[in-house]
N, C-alpha and C. Protein backbone atom coordinates (compact mmCIF):
# COMPACT_ATOMS: atom_id res chain seq x y z
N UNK A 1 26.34 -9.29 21.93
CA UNK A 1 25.88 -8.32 20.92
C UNK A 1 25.14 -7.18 21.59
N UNK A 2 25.36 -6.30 21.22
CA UNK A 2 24.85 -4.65 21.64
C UNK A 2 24.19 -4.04 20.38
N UNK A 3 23.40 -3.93 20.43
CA UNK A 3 22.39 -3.79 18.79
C UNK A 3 21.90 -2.67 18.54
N UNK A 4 21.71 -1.74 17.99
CA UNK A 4 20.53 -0.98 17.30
C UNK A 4 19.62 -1.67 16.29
N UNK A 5 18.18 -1.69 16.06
CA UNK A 5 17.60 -2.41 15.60
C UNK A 5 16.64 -1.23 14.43
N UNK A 6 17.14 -1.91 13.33
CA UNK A 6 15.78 -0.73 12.33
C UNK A 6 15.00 -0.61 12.36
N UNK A 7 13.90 -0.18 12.70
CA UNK A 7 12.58 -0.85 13.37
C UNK A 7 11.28 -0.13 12.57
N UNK A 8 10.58 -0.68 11.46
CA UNK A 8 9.39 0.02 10.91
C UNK A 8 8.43 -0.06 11.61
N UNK A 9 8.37 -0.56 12.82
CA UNK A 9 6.83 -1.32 13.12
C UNK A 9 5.65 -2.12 12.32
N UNK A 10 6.82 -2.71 11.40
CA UNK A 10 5.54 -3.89 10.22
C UNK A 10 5.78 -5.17 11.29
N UNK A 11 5.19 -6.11 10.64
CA UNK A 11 5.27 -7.44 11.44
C UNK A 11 7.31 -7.95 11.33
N UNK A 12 7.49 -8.14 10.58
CA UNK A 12 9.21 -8.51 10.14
C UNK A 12 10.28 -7.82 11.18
N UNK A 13 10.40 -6.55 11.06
CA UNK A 13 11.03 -6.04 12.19
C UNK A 13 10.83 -6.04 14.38
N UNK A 14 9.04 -5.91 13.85
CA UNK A 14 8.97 -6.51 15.36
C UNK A 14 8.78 -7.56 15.64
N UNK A 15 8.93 -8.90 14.79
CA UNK A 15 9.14 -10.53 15.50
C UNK A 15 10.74 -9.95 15.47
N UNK A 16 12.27 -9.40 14.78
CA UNK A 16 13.12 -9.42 15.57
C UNK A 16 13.48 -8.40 16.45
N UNK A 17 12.02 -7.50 17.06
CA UNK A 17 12.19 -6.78 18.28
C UNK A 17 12.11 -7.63 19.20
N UNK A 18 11.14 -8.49 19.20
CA UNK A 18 10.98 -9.49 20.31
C UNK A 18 11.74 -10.84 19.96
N UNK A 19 12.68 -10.68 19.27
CA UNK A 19 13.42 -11.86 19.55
C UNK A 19 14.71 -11.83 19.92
N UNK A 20 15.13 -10.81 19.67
CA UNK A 20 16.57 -9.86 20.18
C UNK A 20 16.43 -8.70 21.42
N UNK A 21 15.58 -9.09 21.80
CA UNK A 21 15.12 -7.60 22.92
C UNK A 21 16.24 -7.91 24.04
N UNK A 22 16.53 -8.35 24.00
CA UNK A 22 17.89 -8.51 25.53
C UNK A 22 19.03 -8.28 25.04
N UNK A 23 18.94 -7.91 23.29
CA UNK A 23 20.26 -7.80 23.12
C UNK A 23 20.35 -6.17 22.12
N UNK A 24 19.01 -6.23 22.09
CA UNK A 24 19.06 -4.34 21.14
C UNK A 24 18.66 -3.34 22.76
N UNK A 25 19.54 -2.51 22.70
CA UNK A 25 20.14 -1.11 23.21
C UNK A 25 19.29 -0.08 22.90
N UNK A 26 18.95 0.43 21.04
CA UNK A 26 17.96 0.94 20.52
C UNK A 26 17.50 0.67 19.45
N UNK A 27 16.38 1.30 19.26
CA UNK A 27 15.17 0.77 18.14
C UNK A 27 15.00 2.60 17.43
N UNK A 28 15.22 2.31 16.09
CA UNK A 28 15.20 3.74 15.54
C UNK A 28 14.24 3.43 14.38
N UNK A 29 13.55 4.81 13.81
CA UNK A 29 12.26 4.43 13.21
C UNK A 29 12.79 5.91 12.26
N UNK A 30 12.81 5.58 10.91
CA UNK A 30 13.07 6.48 9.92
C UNK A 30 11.68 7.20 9.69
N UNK A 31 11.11 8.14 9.88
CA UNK A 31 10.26 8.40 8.59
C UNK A 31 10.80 9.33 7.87
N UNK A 32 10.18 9.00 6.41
CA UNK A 32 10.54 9.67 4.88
C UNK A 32 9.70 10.09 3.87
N UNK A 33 8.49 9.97 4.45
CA UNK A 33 7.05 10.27 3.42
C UNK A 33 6.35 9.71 3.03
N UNK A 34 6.55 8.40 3.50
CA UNK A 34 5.66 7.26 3.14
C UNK A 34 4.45 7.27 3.63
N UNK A 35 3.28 6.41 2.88
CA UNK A 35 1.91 6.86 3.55
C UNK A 35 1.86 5.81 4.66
N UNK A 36 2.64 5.11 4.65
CA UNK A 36 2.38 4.39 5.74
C UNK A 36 3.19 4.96 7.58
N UNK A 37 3.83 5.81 7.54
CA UNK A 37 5.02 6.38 8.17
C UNK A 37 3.99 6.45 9.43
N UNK A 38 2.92 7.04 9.67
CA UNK A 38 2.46 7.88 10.78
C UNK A 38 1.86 6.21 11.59
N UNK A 39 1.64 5.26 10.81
CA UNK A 39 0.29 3.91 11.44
C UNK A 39 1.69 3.11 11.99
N UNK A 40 3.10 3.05 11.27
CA UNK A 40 3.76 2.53 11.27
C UNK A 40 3.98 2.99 12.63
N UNK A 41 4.94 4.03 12.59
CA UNK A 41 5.50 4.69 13.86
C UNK A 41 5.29 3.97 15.40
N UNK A 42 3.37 4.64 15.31
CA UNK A 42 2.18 4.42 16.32
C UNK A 42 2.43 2.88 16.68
N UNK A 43 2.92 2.01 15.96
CA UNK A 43 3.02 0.58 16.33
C UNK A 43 4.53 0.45 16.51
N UNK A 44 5.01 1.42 16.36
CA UNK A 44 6.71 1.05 17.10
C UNK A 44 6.96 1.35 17.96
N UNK A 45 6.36 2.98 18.63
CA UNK A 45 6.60 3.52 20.04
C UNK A 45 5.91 1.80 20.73
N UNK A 46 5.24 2.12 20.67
CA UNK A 46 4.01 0.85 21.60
C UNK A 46 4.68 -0.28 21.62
N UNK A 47 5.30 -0.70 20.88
CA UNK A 47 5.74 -2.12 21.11
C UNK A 47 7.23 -1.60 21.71
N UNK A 48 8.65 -0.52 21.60
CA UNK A 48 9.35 -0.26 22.40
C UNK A 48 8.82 0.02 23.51
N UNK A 49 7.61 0.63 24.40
CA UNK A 49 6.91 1.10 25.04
C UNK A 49 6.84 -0.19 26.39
N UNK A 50 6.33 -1.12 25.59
CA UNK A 50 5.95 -2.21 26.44
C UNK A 50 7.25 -2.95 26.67
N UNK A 51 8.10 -2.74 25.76
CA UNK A 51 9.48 -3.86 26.12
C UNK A 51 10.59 -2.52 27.11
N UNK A 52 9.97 -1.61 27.47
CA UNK A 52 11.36 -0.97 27.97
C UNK A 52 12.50 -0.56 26.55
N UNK A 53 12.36 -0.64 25.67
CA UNK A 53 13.43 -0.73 24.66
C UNK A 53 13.34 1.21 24.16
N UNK A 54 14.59 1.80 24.36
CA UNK A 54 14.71 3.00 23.98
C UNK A 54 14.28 3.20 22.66
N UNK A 55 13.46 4.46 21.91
CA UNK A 55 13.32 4.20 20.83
C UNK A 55 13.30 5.80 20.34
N UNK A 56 13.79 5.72 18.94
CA UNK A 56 14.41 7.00 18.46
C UNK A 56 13.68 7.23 17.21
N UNK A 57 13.07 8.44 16.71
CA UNK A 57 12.16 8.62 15.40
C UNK A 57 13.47 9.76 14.69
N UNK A 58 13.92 9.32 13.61
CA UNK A 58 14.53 10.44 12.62
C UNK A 58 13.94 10.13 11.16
N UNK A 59 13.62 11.51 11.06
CA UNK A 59 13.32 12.22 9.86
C UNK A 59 13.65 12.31 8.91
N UNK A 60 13.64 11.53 7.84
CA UNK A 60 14.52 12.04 6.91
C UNK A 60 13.73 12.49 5.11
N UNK A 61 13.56 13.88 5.84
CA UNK A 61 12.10 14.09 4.78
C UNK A 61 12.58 14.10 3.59
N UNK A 62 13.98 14.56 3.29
CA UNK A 62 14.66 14.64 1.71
C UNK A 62 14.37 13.69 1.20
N UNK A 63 13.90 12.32 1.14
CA UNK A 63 13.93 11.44 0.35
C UNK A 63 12.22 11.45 0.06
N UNK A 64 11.30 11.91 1.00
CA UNK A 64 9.79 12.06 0.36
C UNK A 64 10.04 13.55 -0.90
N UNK A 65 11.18 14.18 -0.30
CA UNK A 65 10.76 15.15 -1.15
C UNK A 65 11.47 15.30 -2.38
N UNK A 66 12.81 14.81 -2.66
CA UNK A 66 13.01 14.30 -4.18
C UNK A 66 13.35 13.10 -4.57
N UNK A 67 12.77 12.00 -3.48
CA UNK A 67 12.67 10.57 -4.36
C UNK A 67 11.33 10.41 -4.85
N UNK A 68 11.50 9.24 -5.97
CA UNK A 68 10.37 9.11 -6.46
C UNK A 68 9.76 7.47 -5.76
N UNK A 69 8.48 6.75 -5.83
CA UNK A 69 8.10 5.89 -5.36
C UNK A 69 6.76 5.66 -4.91
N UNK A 70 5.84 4.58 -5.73
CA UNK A 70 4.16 4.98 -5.02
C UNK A 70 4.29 4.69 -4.07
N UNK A 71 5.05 4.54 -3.00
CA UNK A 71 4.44 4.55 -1.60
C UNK A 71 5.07 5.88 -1.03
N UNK A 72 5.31 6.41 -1.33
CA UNK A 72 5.55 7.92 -0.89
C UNK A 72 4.06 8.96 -1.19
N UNK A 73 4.12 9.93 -0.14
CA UNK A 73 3.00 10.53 -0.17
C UNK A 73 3.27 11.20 -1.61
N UNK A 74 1.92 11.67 -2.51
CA UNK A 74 2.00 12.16 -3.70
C UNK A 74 2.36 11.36 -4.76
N UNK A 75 2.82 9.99 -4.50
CA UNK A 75 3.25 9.22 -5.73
C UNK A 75 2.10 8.68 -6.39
N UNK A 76 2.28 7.99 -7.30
CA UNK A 76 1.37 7.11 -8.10
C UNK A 76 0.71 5.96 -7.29
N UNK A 77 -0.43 5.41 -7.73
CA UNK A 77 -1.13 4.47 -6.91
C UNK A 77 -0.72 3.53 -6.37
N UNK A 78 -0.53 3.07 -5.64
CA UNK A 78 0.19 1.83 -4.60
C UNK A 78 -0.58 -0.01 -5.33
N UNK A 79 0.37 -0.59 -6.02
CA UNK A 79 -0.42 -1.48 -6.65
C UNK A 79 -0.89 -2.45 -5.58
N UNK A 80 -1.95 -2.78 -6.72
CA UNK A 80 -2.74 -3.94 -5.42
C UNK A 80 -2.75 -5.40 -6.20
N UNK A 81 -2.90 -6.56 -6.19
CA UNK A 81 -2.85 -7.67 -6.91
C UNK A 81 -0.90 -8.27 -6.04
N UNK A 82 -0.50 -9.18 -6.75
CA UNK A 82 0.18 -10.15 -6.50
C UNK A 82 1.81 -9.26 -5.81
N UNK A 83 1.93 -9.57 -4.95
CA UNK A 83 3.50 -9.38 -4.36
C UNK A 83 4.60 -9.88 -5.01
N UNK A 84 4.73 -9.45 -5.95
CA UNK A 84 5.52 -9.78 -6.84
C UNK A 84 6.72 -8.65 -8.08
N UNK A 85 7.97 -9.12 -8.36
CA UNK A 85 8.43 -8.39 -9.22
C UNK A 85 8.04 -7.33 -9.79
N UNK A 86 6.89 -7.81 -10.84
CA UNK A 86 6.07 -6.89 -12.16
C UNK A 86 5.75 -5.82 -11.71
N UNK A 87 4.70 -6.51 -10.31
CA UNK A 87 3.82 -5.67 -10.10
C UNK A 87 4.47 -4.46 -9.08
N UNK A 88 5.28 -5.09 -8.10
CA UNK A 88 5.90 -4.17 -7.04
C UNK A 88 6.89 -3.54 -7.02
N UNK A 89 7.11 -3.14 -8.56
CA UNK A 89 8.69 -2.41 -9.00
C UNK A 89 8.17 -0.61 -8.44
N UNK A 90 7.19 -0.27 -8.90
CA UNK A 90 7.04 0.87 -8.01
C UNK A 90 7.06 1.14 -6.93
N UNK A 91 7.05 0.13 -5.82
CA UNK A 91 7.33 0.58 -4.38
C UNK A 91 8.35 0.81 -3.92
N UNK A 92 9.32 0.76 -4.94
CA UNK A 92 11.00 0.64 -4.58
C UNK A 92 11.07 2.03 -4.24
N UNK A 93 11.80 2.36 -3.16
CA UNK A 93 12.29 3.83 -2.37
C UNK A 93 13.80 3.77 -3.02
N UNK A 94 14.50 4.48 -4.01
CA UNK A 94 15.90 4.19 -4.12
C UNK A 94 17.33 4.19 -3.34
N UNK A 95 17.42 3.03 -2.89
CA UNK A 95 18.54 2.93 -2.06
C UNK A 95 17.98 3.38 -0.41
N UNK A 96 16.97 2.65 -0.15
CA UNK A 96 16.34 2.90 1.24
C UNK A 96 17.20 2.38 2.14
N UNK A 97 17.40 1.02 2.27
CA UNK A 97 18.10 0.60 3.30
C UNK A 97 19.45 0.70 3.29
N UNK A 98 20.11 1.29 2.32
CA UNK A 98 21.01 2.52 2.34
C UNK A 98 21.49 3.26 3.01
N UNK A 99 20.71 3.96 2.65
CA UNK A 99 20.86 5.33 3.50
C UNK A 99 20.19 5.28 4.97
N UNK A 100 19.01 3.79 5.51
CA UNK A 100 19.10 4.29 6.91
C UNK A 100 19.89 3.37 7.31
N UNK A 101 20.31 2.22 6.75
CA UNK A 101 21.63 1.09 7.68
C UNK A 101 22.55 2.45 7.49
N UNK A 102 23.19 3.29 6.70
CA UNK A 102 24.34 3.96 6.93
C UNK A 102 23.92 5.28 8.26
N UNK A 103 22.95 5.36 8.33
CA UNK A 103 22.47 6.45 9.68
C UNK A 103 22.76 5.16 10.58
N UNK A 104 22.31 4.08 11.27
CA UNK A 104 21.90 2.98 12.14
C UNK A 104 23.49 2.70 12.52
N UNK A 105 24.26 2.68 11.36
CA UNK A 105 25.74 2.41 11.45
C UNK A 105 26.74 3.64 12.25
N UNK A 106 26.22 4.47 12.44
CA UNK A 106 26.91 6.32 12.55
C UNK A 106 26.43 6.07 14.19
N UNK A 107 24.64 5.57 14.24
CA UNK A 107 24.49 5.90 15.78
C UNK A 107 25.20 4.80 16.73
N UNK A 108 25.36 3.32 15.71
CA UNK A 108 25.87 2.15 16.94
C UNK A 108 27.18 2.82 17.24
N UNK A 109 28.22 3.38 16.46
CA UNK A 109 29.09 3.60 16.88
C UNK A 109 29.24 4.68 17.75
N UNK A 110 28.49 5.98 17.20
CA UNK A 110 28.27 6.86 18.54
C UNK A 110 27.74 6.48 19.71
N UNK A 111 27.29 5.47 20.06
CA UNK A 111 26.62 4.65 21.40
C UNK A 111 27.20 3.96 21.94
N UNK A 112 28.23 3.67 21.21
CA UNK A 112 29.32 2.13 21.98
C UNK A 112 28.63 0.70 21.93
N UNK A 113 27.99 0.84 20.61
CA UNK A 113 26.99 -0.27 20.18
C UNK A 113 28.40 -1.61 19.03
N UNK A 114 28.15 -2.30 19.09
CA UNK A 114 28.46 -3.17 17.66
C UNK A 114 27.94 -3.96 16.50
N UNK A 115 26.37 -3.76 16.56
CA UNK A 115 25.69 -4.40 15.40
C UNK A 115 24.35 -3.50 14.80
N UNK A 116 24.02 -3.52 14.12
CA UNK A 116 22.86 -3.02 13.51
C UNK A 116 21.78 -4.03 13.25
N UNK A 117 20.69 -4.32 13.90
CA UNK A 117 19.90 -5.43 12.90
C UNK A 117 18.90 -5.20 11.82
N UNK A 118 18.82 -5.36 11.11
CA UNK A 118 17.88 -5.26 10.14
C UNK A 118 16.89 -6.62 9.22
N UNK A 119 15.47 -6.64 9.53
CA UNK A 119 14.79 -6.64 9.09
C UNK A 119 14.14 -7.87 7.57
N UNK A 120 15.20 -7.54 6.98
CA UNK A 120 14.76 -7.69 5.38
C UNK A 120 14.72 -9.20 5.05
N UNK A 121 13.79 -10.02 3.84
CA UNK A 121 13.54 -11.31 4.14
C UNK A 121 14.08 -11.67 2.89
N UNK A 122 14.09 -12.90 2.43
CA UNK A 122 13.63 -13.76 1.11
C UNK A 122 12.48 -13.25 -0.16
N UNK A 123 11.67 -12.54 0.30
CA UNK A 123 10.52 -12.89 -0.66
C UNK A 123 10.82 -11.40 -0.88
N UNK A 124 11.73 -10.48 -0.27
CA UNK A 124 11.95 -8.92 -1.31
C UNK A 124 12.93 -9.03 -1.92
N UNK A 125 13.77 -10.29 -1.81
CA UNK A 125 15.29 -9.83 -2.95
C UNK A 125 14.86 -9.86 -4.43
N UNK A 126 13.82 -10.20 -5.00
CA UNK A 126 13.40 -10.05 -6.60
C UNK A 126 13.11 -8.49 -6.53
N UNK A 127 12.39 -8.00 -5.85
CA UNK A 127 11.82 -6.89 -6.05
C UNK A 127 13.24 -5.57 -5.56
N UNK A 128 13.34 -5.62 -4.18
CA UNK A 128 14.42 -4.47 -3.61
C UNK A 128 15.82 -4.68 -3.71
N UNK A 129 16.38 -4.27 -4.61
CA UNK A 129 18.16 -4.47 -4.80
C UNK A 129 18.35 -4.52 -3.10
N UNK A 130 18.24 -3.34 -2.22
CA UNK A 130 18.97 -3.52 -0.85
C UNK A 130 18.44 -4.47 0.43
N UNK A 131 17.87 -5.05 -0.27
CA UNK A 131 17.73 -6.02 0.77
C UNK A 131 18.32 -7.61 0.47
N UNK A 132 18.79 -7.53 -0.78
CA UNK A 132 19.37 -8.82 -1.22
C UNK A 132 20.74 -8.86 -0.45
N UNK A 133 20.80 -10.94 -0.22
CA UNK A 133 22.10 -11.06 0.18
C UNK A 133 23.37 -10.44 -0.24
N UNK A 134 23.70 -10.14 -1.14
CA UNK A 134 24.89 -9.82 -1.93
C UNK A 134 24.87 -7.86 -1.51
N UNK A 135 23.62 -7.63 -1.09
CA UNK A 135 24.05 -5.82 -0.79
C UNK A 135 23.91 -6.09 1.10
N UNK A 136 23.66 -6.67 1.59
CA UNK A 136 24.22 -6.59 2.58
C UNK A 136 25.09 -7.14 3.07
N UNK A 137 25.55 -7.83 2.52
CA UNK A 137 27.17 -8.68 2.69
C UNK A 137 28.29 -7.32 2.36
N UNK A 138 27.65 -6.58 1.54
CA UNK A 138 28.94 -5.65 0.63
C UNK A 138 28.50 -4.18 2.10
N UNK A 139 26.88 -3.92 2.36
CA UNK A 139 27.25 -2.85 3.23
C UNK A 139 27.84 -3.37 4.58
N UNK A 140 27.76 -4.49 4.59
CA UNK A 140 28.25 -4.97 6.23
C UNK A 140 29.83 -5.20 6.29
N UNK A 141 30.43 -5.25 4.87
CA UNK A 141 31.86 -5.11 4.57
C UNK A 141 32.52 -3.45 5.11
N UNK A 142 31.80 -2.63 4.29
CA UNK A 142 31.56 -1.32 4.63
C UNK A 142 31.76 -0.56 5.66
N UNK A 143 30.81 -1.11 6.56
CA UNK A 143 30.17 -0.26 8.04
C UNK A 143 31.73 -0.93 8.95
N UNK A 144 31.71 -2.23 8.72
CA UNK A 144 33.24 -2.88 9.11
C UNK A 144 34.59 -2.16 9.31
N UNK A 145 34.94 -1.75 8.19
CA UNK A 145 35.63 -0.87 7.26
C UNK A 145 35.78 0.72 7.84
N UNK A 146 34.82 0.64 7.94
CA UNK A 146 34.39 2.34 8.20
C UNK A 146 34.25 2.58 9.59
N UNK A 147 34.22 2.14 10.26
CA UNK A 147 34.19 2.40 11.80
C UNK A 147 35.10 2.06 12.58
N UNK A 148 35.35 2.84 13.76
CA UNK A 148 36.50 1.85 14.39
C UNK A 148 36.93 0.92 14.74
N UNK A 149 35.56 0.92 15.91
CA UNK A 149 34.82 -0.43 16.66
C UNK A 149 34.67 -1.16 15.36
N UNK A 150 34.80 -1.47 14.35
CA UNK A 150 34.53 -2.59 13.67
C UNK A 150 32.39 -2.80 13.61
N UNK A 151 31.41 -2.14 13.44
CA UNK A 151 30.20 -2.17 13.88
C UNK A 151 29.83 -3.28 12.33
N UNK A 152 28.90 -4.02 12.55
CA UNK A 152 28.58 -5.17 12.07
C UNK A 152 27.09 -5.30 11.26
N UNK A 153 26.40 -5.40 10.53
CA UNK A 153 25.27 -5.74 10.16
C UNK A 153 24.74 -7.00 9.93
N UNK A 154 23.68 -7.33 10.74
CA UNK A 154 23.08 -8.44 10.73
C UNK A 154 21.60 -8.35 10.64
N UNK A 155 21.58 -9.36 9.38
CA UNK A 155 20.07 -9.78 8.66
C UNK A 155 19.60 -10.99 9.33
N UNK A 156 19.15 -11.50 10.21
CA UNK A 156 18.74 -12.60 10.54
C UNK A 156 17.91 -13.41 10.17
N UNK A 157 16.65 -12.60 9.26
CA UNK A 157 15.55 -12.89 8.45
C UNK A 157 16.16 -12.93 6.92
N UNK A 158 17.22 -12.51 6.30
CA UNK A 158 17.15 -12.37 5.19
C UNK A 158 17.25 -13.67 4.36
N UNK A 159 17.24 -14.61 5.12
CA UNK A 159 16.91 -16.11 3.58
C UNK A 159 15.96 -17.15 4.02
N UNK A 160 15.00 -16.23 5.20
CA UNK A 160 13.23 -16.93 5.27
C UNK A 160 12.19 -15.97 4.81
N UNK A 161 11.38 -16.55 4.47
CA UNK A 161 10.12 -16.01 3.88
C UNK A 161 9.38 -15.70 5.15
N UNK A 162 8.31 -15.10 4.14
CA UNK A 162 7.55 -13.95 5.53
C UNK A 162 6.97 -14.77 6.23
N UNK A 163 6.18 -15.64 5.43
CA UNK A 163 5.65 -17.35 6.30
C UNK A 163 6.40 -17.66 7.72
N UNK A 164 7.54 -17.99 7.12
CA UNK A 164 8.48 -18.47 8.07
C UNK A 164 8.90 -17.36 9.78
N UNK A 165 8.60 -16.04 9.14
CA UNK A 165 8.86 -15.22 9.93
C UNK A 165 7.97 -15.12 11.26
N UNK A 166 6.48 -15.07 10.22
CA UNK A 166 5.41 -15.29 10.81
C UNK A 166 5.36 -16.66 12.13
N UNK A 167 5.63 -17.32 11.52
CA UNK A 167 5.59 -18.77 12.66
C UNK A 167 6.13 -18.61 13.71
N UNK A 168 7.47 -18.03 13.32
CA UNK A 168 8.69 -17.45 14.62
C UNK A 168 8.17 -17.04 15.67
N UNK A 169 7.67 -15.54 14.80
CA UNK A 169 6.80 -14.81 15.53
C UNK A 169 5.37 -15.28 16.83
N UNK A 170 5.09 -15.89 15.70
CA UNK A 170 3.77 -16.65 16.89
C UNK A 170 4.35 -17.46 17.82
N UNK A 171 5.56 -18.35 17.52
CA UNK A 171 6.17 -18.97 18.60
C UNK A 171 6.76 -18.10 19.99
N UNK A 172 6.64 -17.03 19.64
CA UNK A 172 7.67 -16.49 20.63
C UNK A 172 6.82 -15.05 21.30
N UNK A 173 5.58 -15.40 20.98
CA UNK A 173 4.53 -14.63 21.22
C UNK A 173 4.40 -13.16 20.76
N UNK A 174 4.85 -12.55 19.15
CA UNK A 174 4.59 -11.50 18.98
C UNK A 174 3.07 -10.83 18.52
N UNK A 175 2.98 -9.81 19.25
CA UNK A 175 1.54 -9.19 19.14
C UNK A 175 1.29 -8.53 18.05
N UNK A 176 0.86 -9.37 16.53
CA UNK A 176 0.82 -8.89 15.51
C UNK A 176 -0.47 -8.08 15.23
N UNK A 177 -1.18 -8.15 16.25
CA UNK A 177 -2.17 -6.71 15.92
C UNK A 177 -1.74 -5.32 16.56
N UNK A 178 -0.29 -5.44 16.91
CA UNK A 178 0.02 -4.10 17.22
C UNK A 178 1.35 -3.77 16.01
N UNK A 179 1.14 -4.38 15.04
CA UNK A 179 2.21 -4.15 14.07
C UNK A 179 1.09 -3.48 12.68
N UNK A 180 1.99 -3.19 11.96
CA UNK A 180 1.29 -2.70 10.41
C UNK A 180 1.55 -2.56 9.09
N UNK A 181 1.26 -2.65 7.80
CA UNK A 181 1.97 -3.55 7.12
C UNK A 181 0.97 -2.29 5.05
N UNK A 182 -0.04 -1.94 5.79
CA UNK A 182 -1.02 -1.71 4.57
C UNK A 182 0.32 -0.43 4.00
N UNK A 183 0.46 -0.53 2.44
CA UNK A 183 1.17 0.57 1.57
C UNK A 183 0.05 1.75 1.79
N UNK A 184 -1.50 1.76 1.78
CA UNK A 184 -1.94 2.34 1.95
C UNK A 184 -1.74 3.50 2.70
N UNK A 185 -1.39 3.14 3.40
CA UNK A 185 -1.46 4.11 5.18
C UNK A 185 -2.72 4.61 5.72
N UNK A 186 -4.07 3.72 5.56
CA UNK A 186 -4.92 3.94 6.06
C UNK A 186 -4.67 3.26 7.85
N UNK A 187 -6.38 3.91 8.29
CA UNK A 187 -5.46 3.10 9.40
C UNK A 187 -6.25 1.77 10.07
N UNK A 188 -7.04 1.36 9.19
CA UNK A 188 -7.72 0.09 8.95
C UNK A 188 -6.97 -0.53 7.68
N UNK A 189 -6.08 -1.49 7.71
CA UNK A 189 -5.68 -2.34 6.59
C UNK A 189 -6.61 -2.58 5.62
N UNK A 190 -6.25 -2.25 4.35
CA UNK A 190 -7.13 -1.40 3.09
C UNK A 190 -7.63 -3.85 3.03
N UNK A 191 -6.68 -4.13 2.84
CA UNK A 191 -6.89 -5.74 2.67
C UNK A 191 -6.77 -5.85 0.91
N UNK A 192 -6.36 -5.11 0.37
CA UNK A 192 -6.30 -5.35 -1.20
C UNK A 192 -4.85 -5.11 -1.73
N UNK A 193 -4.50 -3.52 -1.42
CA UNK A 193 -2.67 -3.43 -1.53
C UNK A 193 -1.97 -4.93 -1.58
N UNK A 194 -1.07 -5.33 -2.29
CA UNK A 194 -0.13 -6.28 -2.23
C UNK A 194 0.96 -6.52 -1.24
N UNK A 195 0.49 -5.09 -0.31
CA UNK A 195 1.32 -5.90 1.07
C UNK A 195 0.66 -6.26 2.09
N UNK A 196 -1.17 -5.50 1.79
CA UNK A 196 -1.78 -6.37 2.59
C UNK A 196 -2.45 -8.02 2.03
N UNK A 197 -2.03 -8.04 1.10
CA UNK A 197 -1.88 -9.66 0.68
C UNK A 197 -0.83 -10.66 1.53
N UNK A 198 0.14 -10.13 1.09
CA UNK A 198 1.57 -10.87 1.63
C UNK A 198 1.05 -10.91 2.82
N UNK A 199 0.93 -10.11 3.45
CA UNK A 199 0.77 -10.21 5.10
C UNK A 199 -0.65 -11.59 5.33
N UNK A 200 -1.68 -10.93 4.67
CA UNK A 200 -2.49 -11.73 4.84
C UNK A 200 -2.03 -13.46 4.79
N UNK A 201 -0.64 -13.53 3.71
CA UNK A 201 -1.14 -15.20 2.95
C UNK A 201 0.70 -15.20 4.22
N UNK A 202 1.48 -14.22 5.25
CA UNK A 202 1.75 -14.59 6.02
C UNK A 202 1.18 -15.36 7.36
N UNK A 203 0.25 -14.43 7.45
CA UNK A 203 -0.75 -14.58 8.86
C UNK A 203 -2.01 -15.82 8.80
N UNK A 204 -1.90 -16.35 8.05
CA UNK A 204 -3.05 -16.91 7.73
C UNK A 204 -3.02 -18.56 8.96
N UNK A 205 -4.44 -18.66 9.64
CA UNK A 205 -4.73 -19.33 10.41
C UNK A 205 -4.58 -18.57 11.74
N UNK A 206 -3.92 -17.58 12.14
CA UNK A 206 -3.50 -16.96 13.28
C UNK A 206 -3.65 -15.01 12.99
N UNK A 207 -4.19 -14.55 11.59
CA UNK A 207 -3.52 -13.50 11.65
C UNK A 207 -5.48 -12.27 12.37
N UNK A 208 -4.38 -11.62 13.88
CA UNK A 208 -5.82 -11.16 14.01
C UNK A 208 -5.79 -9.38 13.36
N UNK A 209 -5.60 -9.22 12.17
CA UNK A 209 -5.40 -7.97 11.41
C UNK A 209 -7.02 -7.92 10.85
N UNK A 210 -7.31 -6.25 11.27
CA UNK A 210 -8.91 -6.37 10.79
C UNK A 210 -8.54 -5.27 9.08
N UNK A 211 -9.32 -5.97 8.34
CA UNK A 211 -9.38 -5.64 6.74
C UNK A 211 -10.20 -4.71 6.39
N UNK A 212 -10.24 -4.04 5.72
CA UNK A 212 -11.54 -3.48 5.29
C UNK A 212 -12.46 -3.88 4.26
N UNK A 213 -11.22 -5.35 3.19
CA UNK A 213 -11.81 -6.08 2.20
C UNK A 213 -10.95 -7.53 2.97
């Protein structure tokens, strides 16, 4: 496998930076307006940085500037309380992993790459249509389809929970205080947002993330 890897710099994407690193080529980092985009980034150069792993930042401001979504800069408040359905229907970016697996898919093939990895777990298919099994089975039909080389998408995380990810992770020694995770985009983890929950009730017994609550 010859990989490009999606890479946000949250904890999820870099336990499979460091678990595929002998086999991803490059590591590409979307930003789109999110408040978290700039803390995120800062923890993706650094961790490609230390692994040797090429790493690529594209822009893709059209979607901060006519999608809607509270985690986009200017949106509505970023909910805080339970990681869940109800509450986390506003964080949805429409058709995010969309539109950057279909960029991720354009560069493996311009590279002489054959897979894309991405990221996405168990505990977002209630909440994010594109991260559920059934939409990446259909874009990985797609990218198949559509390319010459035949280029491939692979979810490796997508039917464990963040728990589970987490453990991986510690097994295989990832440096989760150089990852980042707050909707906020402060750059002390706010500790209240509902993704600094999740993270928290991931990390828990091992997690060295400093809070502000």
């Amino acid at each position: 496998m010859k990989a490009v890897l999606i890479y946000s710099g949250g904890m999820d994407s870099t336990t499979l930076l460091y678990k595929y690193r002998s086999e991803i080529s490059l590591a590409v980092t979307f930003t789109y307006g999110a408040r978290q985009d700039f803390e995120q980034t800062a923890c993706a150069k650094e961790n490609c940085s230390l692994l040797g792993i090429e790493h690529l930042i594209i822009p893709l401001d059209f979607m901060g500037k006519y999608f809607r979504s509270s985690i986009l800069e200017g949106g509505e408040d970023v909910p805080h309380g339970e990681y869940d359905e109800q509450n986390m229907k506003s964080t949805v970016v429409p058709f995010r992993n969309g539109i950057m697996l279909s960029v991720a898919v354009g560069l493996a093939e311009s590279r002489g790459l054959d897979t894309v990895l991405i990221a996405n777990h168990a505990g977002d298919h209630s909440i994010y249509p594109d991260c559920r099994p059934s939409f990446i089975n259909a874009i990985d039909a797609a990218a198949e389809e559509g390319t010459y080389v035949g280029v491939r998408i692979l979810s490796p995380f997508c039917e464990m929970t963040k728990r589970e990810i987490a453990l991986e992770g510690k097994k295989i020694g990832v440096p989760f205080e150089k990852t980042y995770s707050c909707y906020e985009g402060r750059h002390v983890h706010c500790g209240l947002c509902a993704t600094c929950r999740e993270r928290k009730e991931a990390l828990e017994g091992f997690d060295p993330t400093e809070y502000e609550v």
